[in-house]
Protein backbone atom coordinates (compact mmCIF):
# COMPACT_ATOMS: atom_id res chain seq x y z
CA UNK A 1 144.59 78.70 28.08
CA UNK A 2 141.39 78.05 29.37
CA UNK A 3 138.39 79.66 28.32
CA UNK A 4 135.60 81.56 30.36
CA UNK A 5 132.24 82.79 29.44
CA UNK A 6 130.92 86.04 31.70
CA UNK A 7 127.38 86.84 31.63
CA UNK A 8 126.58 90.41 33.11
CA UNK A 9 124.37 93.27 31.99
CA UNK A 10 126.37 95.69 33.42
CA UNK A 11 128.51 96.74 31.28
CA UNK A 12 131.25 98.25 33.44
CA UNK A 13 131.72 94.83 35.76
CA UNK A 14 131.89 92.86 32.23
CA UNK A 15 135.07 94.93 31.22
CA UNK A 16 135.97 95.22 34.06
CA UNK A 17 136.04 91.52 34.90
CA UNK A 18 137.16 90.53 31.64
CA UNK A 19 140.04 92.82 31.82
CA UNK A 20 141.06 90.76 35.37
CA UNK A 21 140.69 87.67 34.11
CA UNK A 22 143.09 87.76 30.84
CA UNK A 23 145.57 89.45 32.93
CA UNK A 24 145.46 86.35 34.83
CA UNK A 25 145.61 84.33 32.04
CA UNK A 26 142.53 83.41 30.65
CA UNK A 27 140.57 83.69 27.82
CA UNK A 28 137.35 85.38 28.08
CA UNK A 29 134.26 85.67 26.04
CA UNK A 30 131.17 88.28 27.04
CA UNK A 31 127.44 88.22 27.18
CA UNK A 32 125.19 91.35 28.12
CA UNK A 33 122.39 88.74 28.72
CA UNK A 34 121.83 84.79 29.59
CA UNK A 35 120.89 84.20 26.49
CA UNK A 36 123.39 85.20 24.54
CA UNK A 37 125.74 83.62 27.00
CA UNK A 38 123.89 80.46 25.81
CA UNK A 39 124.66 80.92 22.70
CA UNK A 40 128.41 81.75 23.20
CA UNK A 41 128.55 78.61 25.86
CA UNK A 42 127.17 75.86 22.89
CA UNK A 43 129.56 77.62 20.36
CA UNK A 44 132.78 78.14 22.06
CA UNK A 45 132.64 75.39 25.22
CA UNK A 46 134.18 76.90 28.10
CA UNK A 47 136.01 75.26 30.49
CA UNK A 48 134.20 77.78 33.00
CA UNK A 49 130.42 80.24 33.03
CA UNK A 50 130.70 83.12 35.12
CA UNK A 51 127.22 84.65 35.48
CA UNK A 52 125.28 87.35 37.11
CA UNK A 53 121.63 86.30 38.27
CA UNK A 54 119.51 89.45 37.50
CA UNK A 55 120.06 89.67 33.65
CA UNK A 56 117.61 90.50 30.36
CA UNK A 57 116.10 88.13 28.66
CA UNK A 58 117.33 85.42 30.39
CA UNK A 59 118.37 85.30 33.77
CA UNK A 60 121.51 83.50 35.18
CA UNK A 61 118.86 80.78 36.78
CA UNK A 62 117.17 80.23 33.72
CA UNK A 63 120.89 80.28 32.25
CA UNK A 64 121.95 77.48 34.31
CA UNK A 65 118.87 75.30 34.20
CA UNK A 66 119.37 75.21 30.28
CA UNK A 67 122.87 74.34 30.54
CA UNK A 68 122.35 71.50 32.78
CA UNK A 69 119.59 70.04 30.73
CA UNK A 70 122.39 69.52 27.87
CA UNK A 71 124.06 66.98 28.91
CA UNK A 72 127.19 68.08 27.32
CA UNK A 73 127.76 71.07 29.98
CA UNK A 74 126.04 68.68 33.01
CA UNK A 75 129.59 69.07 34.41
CA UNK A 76 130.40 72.63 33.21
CA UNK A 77 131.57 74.72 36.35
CA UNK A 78 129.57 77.76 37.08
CA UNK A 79 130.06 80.61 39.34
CA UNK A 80 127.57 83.11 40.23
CA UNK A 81 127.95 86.38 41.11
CA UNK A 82 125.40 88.18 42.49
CA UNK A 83 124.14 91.42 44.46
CA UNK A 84 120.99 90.38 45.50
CA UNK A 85 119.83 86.37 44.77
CA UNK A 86 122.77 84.68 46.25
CA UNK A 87 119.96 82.91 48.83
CA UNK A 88 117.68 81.55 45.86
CA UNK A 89 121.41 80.71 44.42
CA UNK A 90 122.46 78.55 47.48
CA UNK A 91 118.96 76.47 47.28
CA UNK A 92 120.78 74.95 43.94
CA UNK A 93 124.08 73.40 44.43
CA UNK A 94 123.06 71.31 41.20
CA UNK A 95 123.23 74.23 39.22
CA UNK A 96 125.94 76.30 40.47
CA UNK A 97 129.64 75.15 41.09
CA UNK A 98 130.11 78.18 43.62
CA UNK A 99 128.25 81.41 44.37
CA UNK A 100 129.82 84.80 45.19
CA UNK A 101 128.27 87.80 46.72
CA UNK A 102 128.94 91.63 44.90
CA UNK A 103 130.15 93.51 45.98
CA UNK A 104 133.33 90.77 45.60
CA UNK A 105 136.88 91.42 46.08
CA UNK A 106 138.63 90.66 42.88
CA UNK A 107 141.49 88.49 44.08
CA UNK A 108 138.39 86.33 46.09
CA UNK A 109 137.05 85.95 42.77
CA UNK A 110 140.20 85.28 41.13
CA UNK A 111 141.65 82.37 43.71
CA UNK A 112 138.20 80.59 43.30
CA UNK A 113 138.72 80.55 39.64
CA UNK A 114 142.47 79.25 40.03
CA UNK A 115 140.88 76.63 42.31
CA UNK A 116 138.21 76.15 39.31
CA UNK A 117 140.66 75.47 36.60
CA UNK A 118 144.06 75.61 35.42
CA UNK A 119 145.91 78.96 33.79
């Protein structure tokens, strides 16, 4: 099964979110913040980063700029999801595979993970 890393401070949309995606199929690992989502990302490499952009500590930018500077994840696919910074988001297509806009409909979310990678 493939393996995805969500990054959200909000508690409720990371259960929430993690609960969708292993019913699909996946495994899923959670972060509260971007950097622990860094930290989880090096460890565990995911096949797929989920992120929020307005985190603690380390935003979902920030996040993504690390990544790509390793260039072990230069290729690892990463969605955004965001409520507010989905503009700033959209000025880097080098950093972010795909953005998506909350409030997101969950199967949305879940057919442009299925396009992402395979169950």
């Amino acid at each position: 099964m493939a393996l995805i890393v969500v990054a959200d401070d909000e508690i409720l949309l990371t259960e929430m979110l993690t609960a969708v995606l292993e019913d699909a199929g996946y495994d899923v690992l959670a972060a509260a913040h971007g950097k622990e989502a860094l930290e989880l990302v090096r460890q565990h490499n995911p096949q797929l980063l989920i992120t929020d952009f307005m985190m603690p500590i380390m935003t979902g930018l920030e996040l993504a700029e690390s990544l790509r500077q390793e260039s072990r994840f230069a290729e690892l696919p990463i969605l955004l999801v965001t409520g507010a910074q989905g503009a700033v988001a959209r000025r880097h297509p080098e950093l972010f595979t795909q953005v998506l806009d909350k409030p997101y409909n969950v199967q949305r979310l879940l057919d442009i993970v299925g396009g992402i990678l395979p169950i």
